[in-house]
Protein backbone atom coordinates (compact mmCIF):
# COMPACT_ATOMS: atom_id res chain seq x y z
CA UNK A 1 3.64 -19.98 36.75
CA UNK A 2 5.70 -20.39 33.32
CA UNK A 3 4.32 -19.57 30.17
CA UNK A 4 3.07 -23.25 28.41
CA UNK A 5 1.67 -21.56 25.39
CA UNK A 6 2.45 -23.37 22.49
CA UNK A 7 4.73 -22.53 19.82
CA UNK A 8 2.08 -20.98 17.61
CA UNK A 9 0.17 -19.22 20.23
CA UNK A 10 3.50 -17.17 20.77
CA UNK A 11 3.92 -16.76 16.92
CA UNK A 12 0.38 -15.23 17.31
CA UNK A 13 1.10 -13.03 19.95
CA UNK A 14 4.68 -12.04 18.10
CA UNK A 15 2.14 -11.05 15.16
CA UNK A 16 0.17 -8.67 16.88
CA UNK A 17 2.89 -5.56 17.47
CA UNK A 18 3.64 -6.40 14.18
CA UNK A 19 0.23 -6.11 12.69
CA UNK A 20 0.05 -3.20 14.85
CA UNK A 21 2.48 -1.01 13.37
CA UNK A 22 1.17 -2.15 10.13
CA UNK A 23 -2.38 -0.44 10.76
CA UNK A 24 -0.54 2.12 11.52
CA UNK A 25 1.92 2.68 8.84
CA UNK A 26 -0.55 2.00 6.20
CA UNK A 27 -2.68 4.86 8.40
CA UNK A 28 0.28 7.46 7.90
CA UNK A 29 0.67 6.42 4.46
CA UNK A 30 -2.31 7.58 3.75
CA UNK A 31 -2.04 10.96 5.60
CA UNK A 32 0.97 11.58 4.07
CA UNK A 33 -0.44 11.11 0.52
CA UNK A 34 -3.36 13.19 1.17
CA UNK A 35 -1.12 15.84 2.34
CA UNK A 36 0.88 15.81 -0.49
CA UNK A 37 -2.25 15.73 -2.60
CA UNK A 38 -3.50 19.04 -1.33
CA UNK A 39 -0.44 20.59 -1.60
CA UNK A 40 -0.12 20.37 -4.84
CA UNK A 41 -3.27 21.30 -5.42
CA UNK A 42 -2.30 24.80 -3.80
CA UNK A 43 1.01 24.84 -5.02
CA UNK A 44 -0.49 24.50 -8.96
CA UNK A 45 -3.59 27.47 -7.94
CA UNK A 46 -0.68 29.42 -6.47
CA UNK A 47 1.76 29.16 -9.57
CA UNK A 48 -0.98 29.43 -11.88
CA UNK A 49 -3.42 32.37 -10.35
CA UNK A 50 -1.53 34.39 -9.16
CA UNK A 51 0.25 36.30 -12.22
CA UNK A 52 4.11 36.63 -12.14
CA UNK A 53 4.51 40.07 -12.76
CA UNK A 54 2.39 40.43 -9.46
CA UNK A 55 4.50 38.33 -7.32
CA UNK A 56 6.38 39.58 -4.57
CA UNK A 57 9.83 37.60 -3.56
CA UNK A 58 7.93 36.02 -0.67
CA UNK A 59 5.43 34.76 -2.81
CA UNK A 60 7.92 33.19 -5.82
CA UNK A 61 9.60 32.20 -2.66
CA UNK A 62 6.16 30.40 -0.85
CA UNK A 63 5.41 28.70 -4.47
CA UNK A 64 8.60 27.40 -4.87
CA UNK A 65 8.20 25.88 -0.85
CA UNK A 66 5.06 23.82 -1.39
CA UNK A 67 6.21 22.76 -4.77
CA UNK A 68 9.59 21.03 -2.44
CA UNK A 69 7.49 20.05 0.04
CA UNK A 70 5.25 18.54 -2.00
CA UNK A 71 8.51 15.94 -3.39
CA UNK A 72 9.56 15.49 0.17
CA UNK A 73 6.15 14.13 1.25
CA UNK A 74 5.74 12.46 -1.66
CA UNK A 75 8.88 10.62 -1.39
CA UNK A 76 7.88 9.69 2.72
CA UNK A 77 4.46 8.19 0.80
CA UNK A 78 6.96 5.90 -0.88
CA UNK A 79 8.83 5.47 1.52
CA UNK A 80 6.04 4.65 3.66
CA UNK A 81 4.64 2.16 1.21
CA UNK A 82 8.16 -0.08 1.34
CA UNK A 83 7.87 -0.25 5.13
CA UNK A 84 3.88 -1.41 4.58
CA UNK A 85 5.27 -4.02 2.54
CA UNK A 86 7.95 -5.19 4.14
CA UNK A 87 5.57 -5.33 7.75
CA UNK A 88 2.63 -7.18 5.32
CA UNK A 89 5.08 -10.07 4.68
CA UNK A 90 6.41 -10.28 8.29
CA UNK A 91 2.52 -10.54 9.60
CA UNK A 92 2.04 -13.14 6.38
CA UNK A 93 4.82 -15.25 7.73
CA UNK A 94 4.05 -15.19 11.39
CA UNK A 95 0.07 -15.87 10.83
CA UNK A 96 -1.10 -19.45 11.21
């Protein structure tokens, strides 16, 4: 039997992947923020307690890691928050 929903029932239905990944994104956003968060929080007690003249090469090495992946996961928070945006406005255009 064919499909006789109406235009706007399918515009409803479109909506709801859409609004989908949207939860989601805005879910991983949110991870990704706190991760960076507490990261820097370890990478500033790391760079701060632990005196340089005690600092082994793996150490100087392990500070300087966190502090880079701190910026990359950062930048993915950004990142992440564009594609929110962009997904808010398709699920703004496609509700009734």
């Amino acid at each position: 039997m064919p499909n006789r929903q109406s235009p706007e029932g399918r515009e409803g239905q479109e909506a709801l992947p859409v609004q989908h990944a949207l939860d989601q994104s805005k879910d991983v956003k949110q991870a990704v923020e706190q991760a960076a968060d507490e990261l820097a929080v370890v990478h500033a007690v790391l760079d701060k307690e632990v005196a340089e003249a005690e600092r082994s090469e793996e150490v100087d090495r392990a500070i300087a890691q966190t502090d880079r992946i701190e910026k990359k996961l950062s930048a993915s928070a950004e990142t992440l928050e564009r594609v929110v945006e962009t997904l808010d406005a398709e699920v703004r255009k496609k509700s009734p």
